[in-house]
Each structure stands twice: as structure tokens, then as C-alpha cells.
PDBML (XML) file of the C-alpha atoms, coordinates in Angstrom:
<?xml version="1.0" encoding="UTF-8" ?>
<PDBx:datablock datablockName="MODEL"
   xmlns:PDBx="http://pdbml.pdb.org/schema/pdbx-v50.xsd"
   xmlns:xsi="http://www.w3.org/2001/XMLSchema-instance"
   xsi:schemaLocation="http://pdbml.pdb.org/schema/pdbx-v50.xsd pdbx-v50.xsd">
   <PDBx:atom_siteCategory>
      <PDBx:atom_site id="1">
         <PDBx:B_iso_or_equiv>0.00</PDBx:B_iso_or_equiv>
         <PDBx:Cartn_x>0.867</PDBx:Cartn_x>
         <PDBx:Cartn_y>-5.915</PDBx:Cartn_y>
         <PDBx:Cartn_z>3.412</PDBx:Cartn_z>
         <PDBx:auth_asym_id>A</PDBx:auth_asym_id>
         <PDBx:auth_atom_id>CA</PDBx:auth_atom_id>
         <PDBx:auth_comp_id>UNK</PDBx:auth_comp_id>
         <PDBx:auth_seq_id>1</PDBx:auth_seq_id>
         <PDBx:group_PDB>ATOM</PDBx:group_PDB>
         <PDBx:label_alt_id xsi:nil="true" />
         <PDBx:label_asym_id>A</PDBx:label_asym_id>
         <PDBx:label_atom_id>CA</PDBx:label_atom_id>
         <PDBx:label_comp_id>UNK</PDBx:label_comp_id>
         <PDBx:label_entity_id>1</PDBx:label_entity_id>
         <PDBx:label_seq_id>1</PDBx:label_seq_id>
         <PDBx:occupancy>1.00</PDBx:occupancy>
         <PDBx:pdbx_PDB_model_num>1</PDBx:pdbx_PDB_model_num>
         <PDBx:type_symbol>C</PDBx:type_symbol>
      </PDBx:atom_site>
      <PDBx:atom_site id="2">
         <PDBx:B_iso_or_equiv>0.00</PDBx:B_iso_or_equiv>
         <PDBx:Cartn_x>3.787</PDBx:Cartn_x>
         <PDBx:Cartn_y>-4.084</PDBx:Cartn_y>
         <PDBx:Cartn_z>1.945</PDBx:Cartn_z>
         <PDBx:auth_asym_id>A</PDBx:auth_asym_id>
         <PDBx:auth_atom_id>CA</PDBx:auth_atom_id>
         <PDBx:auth_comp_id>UNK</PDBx:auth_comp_id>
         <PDBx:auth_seq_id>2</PDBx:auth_seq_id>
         <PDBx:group_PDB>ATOM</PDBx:group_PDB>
         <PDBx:label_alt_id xsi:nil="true" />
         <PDBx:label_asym_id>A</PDBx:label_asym_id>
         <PDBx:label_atom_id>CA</PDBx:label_atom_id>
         <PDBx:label_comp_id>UNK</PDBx:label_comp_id>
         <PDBx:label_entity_id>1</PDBx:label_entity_id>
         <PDBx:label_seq_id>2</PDBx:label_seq_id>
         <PDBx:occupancy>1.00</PDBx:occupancy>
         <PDBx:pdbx_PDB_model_num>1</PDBx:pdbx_PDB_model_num>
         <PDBx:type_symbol>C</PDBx:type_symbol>
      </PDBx:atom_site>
      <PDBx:atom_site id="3">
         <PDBx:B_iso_or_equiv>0.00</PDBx:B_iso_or_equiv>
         <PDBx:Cartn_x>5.220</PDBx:Cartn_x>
         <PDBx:Cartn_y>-0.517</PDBx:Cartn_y>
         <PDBx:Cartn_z>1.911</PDBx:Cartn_z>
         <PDBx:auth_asym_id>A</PDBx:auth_asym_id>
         <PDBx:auth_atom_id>CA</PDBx:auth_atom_id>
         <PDBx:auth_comp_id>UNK</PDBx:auth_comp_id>
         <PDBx:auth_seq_id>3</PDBx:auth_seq_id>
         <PDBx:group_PDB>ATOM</PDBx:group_PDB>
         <PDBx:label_alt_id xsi:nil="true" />
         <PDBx:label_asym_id>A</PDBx:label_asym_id>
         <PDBx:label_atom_id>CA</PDBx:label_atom_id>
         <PDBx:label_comp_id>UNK</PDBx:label_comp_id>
         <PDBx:label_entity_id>1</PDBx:label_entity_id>
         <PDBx:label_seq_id>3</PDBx:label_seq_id>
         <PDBx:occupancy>1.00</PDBx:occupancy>
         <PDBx:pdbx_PDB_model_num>1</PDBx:pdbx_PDB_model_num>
         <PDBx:type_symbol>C</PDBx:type_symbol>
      </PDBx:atom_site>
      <PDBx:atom_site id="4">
         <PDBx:B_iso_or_equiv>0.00</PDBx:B_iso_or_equiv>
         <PDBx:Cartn_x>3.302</PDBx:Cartn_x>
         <PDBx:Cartn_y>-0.054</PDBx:Cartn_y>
         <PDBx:Cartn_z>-1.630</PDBx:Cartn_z>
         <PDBx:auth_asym_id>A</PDBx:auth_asym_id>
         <PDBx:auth_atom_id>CA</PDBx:auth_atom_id>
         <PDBx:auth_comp_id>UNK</PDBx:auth_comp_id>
         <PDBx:auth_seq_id>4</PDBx:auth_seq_id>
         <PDBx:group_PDB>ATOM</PDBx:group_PDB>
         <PDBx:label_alt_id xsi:nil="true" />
         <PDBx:label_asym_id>A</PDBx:label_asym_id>
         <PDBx:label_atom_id>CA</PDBx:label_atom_id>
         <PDBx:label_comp_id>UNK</PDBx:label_comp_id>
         <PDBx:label_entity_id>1</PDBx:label_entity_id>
         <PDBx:label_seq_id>4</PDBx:label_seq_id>
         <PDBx:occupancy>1.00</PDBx:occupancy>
         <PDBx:pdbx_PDB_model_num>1</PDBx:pdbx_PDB_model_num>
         <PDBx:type_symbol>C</PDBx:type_symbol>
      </PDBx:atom_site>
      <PDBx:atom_site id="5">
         <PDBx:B_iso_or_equiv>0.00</PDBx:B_iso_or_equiv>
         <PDBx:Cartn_x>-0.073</PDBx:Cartn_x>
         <PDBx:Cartn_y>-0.285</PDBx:Cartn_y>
         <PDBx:Cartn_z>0.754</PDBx:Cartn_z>
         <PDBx:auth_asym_id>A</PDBx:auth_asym_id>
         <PDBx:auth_atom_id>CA</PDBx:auth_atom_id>
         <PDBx:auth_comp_id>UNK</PDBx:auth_comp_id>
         <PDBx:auth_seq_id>5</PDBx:auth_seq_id>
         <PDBx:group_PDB>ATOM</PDBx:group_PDB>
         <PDBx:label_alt_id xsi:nil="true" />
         <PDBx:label_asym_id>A</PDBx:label_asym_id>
         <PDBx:label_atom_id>CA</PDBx:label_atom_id>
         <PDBx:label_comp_id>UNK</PDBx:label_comp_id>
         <PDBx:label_entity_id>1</PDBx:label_entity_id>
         <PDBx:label_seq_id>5</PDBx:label_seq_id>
         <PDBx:occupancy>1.00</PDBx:occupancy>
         <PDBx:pdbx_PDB_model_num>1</PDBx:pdbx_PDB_model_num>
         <PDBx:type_symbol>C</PDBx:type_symbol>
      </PDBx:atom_site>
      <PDBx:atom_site id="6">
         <PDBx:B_iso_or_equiv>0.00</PDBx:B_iso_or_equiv>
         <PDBx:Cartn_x>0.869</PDBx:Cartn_x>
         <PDBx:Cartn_y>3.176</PDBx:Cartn_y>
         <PDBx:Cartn_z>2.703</PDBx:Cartn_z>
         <PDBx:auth_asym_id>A</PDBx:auth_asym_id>
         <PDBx:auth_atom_id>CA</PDBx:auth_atom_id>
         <PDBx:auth_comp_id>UNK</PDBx:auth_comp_id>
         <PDBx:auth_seq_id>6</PDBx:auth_seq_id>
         <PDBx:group_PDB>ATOM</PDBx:group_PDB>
         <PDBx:label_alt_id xsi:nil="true" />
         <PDBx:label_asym_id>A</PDBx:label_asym_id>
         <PDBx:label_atom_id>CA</PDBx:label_atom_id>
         <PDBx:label_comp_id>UNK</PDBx:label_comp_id>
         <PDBx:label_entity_id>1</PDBx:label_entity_id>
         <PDBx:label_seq_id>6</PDBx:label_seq_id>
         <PDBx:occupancy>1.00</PDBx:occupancy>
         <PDBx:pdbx_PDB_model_num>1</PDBx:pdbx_PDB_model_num>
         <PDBx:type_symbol>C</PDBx:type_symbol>
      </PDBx:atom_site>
      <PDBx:atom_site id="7">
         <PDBx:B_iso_or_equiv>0.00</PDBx:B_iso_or_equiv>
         <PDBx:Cartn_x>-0.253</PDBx:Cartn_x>
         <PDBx:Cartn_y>4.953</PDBx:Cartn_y>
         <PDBx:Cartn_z>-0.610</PDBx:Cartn_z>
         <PDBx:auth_asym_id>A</PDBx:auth_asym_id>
         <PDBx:auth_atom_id>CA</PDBx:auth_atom_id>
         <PDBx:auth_comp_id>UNK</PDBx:auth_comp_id>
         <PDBx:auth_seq_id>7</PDBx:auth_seq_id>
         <PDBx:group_PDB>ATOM</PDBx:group_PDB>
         <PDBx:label_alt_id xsi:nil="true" />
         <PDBx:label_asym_id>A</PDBx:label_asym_id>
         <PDBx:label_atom_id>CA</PDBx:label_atom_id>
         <PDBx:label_comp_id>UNK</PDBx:label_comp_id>
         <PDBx:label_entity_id>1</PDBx:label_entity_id>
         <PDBx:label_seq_id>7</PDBx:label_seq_id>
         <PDBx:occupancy>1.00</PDBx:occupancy>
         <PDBx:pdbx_PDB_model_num>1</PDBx:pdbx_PDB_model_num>
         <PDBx:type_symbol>C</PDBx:type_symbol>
      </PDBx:atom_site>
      <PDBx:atom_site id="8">
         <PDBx:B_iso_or_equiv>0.00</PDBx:B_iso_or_equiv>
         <PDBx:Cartn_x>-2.010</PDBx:Cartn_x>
         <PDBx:Cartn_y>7.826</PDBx:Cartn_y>
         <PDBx:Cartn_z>0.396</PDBx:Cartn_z>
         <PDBx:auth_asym_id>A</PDBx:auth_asym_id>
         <PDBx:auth_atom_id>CA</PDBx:auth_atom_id>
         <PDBx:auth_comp_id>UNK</PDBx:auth_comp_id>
         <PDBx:auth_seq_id>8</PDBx:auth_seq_id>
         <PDBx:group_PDB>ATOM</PDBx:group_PDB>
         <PDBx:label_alt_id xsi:nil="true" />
         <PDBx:label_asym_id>A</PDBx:label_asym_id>
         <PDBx:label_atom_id>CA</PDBx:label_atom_id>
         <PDBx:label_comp_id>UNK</PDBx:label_comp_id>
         <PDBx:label_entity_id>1</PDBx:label_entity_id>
         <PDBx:label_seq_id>8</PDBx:label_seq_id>
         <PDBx:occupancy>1.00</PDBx:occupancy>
         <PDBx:pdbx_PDB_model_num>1</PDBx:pdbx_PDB_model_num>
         <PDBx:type_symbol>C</PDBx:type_symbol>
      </PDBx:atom_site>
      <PDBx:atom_site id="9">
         <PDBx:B_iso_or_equiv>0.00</PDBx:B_iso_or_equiv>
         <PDBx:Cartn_x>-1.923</PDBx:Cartn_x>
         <PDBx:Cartn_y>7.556</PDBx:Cartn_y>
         <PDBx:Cartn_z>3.863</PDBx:Cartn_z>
         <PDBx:auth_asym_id>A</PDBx:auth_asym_id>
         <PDBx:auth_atom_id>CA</PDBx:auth_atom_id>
         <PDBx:auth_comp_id>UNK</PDBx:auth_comp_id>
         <PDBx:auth_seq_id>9</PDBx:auth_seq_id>
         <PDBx:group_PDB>ATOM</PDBx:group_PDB>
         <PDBx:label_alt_id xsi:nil="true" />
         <PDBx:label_asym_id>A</PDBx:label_asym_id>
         <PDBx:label_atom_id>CA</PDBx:label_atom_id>
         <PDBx:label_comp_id>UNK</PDBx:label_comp_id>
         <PDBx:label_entity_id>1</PDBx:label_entity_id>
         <PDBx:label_seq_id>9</PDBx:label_seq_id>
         <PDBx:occupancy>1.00</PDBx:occupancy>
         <PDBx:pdbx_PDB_model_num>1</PDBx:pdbx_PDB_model_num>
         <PDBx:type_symbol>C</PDBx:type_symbol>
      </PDBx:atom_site>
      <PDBx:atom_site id="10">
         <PDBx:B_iso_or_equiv>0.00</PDBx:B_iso_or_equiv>
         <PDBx:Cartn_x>-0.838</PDBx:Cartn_x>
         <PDBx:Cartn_y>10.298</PDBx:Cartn_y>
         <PDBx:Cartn_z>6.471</PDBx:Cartn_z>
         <PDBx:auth_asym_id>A</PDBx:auth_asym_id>
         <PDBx:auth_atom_id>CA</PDBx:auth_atom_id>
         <PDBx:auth_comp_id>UNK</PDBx:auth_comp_id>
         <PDBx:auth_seq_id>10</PDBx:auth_seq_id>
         <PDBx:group_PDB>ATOM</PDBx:group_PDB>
         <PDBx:label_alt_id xsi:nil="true" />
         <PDBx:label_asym_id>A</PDBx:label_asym_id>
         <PDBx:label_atom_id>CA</PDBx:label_atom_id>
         <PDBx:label_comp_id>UNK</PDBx:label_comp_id>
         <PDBx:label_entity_id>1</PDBx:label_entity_id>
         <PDBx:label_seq_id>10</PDBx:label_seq_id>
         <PDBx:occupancy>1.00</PDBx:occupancy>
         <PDBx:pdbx_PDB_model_num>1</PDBx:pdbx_PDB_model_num>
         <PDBx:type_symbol>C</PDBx:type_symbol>
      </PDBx:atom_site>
      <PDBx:atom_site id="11">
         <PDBx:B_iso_or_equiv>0.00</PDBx:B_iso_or_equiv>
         <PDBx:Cartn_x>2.254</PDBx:Cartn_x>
         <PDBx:Cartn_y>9.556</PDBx:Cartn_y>
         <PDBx:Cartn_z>8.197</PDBx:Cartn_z>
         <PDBx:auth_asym_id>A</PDBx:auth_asym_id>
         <PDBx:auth_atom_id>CA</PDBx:auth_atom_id>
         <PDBx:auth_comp_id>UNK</PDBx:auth_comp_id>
         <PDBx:auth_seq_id>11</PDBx:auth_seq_id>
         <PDBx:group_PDB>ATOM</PDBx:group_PDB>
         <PDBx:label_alt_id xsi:nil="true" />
         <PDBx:label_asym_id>A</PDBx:label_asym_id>
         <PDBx:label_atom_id>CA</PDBx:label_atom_id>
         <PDBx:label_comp_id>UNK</PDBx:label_comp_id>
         <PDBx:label_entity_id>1</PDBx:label_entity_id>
         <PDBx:label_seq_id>11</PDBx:label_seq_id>
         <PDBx:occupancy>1.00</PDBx:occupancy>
         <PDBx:pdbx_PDB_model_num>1</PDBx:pdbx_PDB_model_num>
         <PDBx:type_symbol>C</PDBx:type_symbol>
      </PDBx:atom_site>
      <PDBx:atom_site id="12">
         <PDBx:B_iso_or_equiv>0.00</PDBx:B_iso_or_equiv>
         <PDBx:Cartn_x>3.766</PDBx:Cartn_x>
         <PDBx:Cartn_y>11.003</PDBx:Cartn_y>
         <PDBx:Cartn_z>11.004</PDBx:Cartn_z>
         <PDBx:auth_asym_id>A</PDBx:auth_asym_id>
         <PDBx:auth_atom_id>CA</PDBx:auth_atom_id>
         <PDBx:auth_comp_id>UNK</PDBx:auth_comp_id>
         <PDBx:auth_seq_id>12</PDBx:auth_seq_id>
         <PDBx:group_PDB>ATOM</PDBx:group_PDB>
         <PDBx:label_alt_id xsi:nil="true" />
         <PDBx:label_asym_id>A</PDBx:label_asym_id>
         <PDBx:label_atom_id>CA</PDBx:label_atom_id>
         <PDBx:label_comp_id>UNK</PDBx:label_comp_id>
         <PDBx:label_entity_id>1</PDBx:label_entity_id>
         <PDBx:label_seq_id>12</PDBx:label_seq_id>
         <PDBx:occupancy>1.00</PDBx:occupancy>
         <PDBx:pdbx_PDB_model_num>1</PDBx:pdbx_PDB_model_num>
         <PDBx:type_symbol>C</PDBx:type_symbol>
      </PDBx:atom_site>
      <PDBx:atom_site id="13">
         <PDBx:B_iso_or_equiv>0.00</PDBx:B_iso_or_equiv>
         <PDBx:Cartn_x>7.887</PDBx:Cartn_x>
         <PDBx:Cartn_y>11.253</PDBx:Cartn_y>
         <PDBx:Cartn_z>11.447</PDBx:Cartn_z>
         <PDBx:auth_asym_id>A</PDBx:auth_asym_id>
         <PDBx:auth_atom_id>CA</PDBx:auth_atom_id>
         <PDBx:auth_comp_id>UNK</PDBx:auth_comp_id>
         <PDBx:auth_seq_id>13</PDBx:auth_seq_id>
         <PDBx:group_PDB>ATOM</PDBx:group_PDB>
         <PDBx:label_alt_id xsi:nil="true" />
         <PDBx:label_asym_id>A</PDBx:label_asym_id>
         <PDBx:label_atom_id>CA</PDBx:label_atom_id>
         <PDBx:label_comp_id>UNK</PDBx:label_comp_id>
         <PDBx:label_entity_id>1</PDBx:label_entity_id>
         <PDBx:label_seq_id>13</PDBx:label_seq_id>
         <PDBx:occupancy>1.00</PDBx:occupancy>
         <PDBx:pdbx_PDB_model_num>1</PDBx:pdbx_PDB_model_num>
         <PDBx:type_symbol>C</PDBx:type_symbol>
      </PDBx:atom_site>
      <PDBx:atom_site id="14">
         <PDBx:B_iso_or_equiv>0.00</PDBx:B_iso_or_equiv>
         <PDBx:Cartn_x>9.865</PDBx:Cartn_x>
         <PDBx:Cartn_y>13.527</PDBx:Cartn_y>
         <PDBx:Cartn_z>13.835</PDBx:Cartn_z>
         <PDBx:auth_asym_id>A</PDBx:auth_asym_id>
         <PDBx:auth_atom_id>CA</PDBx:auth_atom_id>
         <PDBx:auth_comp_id>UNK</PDBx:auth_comp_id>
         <PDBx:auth_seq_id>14</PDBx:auth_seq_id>
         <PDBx:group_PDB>ATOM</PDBx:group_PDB>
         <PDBx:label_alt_id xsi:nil="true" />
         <PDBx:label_asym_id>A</PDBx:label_asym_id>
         <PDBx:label_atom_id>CA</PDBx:label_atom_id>
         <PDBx:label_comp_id>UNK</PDBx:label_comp_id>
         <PDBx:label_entity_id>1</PDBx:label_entity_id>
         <PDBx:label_seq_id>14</PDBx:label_seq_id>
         <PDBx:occupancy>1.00</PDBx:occupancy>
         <PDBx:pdbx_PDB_model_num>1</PDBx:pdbx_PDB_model_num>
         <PDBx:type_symbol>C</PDBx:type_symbol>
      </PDBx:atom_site>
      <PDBx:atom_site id="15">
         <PDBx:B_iso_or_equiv>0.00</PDBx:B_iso_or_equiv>
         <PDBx:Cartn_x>10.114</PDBx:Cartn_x>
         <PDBx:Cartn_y>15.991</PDBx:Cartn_y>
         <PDBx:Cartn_z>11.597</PDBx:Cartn_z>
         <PDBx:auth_asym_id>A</PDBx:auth_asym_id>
         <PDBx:auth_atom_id>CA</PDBx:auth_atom_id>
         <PDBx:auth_comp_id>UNK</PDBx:auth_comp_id>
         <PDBx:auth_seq_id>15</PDBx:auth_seq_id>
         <PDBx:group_PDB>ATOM</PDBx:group_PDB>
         <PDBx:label_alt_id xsi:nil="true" />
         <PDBx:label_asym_id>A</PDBx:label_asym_id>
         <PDBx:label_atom_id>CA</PDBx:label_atom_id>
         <PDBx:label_comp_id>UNK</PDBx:label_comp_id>
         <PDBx:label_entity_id>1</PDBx:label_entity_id>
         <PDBx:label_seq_id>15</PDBx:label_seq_id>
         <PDBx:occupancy>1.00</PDBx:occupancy>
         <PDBx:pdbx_PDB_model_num>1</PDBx:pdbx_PDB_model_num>
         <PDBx:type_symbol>C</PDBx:type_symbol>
      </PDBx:atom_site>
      <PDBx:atom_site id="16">
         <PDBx:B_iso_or_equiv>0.00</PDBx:B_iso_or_equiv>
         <PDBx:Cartn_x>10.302</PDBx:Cartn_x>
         <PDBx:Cartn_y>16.344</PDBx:Cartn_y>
         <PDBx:Cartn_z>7.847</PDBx:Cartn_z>
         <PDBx:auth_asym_id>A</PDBx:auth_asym_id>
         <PDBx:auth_atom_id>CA</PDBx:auth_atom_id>
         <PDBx:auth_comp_id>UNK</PDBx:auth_comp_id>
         <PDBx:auth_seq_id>16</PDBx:auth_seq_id>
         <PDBx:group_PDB>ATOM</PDBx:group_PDB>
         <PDBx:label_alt_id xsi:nil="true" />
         <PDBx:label_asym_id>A</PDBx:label_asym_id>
         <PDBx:label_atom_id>CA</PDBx:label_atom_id>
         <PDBx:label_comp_id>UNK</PDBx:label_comp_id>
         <PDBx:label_entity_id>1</PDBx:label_entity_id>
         <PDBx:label_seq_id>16</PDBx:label_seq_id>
         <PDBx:occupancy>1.00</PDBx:occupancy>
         <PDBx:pdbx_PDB_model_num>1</PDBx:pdbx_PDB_model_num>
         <PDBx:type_symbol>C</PDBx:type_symbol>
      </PDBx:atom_site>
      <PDBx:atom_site id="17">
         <PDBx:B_iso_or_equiv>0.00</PDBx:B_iso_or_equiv>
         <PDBx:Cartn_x>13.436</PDBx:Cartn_x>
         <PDBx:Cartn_y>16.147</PDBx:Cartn_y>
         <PDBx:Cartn_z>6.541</PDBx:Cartn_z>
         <PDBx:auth_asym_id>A</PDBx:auth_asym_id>
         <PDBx:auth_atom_id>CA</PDBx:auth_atom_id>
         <PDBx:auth_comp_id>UNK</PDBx:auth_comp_id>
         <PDBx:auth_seq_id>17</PDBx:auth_seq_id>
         <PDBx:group_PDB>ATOM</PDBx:group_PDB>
         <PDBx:label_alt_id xsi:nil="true" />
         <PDBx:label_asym_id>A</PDBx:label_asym_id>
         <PDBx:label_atom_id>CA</PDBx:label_atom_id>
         <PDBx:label_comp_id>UNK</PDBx:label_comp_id>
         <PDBx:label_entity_id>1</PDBx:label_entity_id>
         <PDBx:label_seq_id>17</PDBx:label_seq_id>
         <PDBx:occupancy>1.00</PDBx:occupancy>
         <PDBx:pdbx_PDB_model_num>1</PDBx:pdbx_PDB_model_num>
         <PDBx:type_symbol>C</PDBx:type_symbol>
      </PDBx:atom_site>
      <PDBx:atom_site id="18">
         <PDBx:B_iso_or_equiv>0.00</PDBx:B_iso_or_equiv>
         <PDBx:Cartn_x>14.898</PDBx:Cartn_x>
         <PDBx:Cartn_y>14.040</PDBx:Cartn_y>
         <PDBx:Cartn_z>9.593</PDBx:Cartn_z>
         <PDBx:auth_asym_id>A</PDBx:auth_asym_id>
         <PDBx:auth_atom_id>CA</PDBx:auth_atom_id>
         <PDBx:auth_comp_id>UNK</PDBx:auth_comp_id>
         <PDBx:auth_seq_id>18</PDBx:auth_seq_id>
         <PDBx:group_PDB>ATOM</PDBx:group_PDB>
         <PDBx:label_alt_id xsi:nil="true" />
         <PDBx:label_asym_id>A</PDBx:label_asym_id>
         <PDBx:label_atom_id>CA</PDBx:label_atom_id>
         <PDBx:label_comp_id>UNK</PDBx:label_comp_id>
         <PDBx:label_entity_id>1</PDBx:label_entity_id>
         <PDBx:label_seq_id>18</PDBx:label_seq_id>
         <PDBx:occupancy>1.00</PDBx:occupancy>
         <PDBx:pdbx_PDB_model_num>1</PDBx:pdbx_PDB_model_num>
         <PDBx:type_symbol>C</PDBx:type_symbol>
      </PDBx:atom_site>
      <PDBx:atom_site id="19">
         <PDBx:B_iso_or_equiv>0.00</PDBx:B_iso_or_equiv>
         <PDBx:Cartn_x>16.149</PDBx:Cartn_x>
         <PDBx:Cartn_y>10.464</PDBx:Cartn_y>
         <PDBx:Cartn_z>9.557</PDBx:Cartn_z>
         <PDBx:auth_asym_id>A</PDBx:auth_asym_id>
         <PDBx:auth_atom_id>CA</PDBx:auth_atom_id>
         <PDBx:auth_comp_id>UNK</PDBx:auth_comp_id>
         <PDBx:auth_seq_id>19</PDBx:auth_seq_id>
         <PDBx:group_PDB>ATOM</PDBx:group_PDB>
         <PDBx:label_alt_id xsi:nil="true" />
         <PDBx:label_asym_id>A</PDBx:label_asym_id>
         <PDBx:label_atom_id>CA</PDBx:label_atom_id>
         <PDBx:label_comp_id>UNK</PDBx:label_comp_id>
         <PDBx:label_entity_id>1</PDBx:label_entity_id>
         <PDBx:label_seq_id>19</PDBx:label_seq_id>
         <PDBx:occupancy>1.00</PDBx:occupancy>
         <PDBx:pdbx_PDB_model_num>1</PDBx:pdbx_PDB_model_num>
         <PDBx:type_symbol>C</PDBx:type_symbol>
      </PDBx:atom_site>
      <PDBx:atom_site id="20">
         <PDBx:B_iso_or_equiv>0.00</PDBx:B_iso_or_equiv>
         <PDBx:Cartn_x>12.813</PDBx:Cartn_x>
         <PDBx:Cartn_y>9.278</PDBx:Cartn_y>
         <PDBx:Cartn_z>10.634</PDBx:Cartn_z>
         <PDBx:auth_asym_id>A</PDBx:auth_asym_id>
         <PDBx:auth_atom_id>CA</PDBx:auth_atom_id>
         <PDBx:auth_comp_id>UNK</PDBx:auth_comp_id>
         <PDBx:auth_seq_id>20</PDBx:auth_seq_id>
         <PDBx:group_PDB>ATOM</PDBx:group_PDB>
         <PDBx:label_alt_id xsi:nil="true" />
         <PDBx:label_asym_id>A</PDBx:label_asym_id>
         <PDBx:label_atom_id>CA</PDBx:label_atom_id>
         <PDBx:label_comp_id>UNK</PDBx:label_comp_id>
         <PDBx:label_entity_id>1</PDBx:label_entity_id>
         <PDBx:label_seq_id>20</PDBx:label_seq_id>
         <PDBx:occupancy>1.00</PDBx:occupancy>
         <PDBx:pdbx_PDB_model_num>1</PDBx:pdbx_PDB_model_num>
         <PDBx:type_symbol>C</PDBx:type_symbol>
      </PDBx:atom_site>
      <PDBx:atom_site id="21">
         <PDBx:B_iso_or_equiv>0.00</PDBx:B_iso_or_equiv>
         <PDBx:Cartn_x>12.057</PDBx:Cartn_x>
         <PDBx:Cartn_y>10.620</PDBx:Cartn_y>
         <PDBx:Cartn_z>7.238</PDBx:Cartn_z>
         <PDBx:auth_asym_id>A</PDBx:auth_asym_id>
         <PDBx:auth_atom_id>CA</PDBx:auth_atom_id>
         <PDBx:auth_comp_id>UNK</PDBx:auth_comp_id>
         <PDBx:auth_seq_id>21</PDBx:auth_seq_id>
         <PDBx:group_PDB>ATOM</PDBx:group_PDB>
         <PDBx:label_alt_id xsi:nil="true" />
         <PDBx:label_asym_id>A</PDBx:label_asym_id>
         <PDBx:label_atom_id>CA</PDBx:label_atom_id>
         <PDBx:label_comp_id>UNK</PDBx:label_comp_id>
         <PDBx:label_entity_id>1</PDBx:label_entity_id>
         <PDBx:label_seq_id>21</PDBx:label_seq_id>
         <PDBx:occupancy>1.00</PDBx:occupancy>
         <PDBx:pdbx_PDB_model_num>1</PDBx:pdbx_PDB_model_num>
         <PDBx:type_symbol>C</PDBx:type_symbol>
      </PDBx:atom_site>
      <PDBx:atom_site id="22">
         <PDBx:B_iso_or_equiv>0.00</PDBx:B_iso_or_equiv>
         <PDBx:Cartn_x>14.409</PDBx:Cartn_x>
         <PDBx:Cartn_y>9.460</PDBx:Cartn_y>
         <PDBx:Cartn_z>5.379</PDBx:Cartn_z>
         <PDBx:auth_asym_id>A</PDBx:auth_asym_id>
         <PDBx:auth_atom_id>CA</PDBx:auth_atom_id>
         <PDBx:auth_comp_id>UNK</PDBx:auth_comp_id>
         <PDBx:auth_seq_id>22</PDBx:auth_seq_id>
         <PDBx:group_PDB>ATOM</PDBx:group_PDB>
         <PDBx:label_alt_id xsi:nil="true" />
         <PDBx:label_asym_id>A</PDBx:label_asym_id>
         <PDBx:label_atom_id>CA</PDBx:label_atom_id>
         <PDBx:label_comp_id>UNK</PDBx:label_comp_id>
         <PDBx:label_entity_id>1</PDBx:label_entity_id>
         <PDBx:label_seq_id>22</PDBx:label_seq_id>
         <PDBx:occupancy>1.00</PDBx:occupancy>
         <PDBx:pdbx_PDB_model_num>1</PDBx:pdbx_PDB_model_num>
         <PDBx:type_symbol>C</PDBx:type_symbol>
      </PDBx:atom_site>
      <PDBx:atom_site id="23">
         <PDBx:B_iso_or_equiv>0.00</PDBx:B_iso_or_equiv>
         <PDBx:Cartn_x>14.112</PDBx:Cartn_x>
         <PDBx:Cartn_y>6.250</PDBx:Cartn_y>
         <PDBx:Cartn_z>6.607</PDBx:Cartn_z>
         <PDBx:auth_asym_id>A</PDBx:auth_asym_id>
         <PDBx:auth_atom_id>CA</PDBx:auth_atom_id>
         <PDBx:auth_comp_id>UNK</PDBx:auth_comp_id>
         <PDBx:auth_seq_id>23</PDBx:auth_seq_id>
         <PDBx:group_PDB>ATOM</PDBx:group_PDB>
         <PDBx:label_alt_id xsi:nil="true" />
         <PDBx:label_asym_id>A</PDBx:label_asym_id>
         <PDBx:label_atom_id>CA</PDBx:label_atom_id>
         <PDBx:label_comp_id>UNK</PDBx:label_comp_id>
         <PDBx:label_entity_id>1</PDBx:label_entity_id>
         <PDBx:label_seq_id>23</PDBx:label_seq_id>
         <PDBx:occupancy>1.00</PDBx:occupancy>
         <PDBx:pdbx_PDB_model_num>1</PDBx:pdbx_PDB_model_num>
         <PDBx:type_symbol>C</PDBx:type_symbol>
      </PDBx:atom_site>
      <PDBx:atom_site id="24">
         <PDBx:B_iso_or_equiv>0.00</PDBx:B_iso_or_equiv>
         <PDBx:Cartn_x>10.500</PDBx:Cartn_x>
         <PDBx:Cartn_y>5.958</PDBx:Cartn_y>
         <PDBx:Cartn_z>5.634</PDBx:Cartn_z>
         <PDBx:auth_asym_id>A</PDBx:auth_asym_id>
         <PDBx:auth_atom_id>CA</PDBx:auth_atom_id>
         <PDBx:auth_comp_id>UNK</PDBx:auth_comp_id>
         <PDBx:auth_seq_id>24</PDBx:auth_seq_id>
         <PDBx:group_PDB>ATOM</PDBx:group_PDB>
         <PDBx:label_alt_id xsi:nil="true" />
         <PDBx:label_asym_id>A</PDBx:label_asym_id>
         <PDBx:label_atom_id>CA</PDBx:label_atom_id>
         <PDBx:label_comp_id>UNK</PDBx:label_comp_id>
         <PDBx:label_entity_id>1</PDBx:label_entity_id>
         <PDBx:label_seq_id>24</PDBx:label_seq_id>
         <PDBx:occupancy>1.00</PDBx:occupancy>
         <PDBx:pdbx_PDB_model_num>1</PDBx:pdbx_PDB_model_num>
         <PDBx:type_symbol>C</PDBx:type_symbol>
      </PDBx:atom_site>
      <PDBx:atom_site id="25">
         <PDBx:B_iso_or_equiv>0.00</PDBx:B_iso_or_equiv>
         <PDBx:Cartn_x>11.597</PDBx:Cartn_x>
         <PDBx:Cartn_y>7.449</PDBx:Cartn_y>
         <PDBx:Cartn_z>1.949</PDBx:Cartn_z>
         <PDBx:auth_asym_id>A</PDBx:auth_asym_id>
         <PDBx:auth_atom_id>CA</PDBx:auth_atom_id>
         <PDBx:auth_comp_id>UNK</PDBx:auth_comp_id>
         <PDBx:auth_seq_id>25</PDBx:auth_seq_id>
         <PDBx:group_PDB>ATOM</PDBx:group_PDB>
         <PDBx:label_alt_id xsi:nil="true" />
         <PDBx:label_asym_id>A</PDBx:label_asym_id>
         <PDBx:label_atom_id>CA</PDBx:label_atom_id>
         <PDBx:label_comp_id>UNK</PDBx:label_comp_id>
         <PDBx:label_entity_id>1</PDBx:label_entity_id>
         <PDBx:label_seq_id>25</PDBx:label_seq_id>
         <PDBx:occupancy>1.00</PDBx:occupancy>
         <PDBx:pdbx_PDB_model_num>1</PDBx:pdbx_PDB_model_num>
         <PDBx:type_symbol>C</PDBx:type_symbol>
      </PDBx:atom_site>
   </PDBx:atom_siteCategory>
</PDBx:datablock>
């Protein structure tokens, strides 16, 4: 229901330390 709720879950992003990560930080 929120972004709190992706607590522990596995998350796939282009590649660490790209915007795709950032954005999700």
C-alpha cells in the first residue's frame, strides 16, 4: 500500500547504482 510495504522484498533495477536505483532509493 505504500513504499514502507517493499520491506524485505527483492527488487530488480537496471543495474545497481543506476538511476533506476536511485530512483527507487
Amino acid at each position: 500500500k505504500s513504499f514502507k510495504d517493499l520491506k524485505g522484498m527483492k527488487i530488480g533495477v537496471t543495474a545497481p547504482g543506476s538511476s533506476t536505483n536511485f530512483f527507487l532509493n
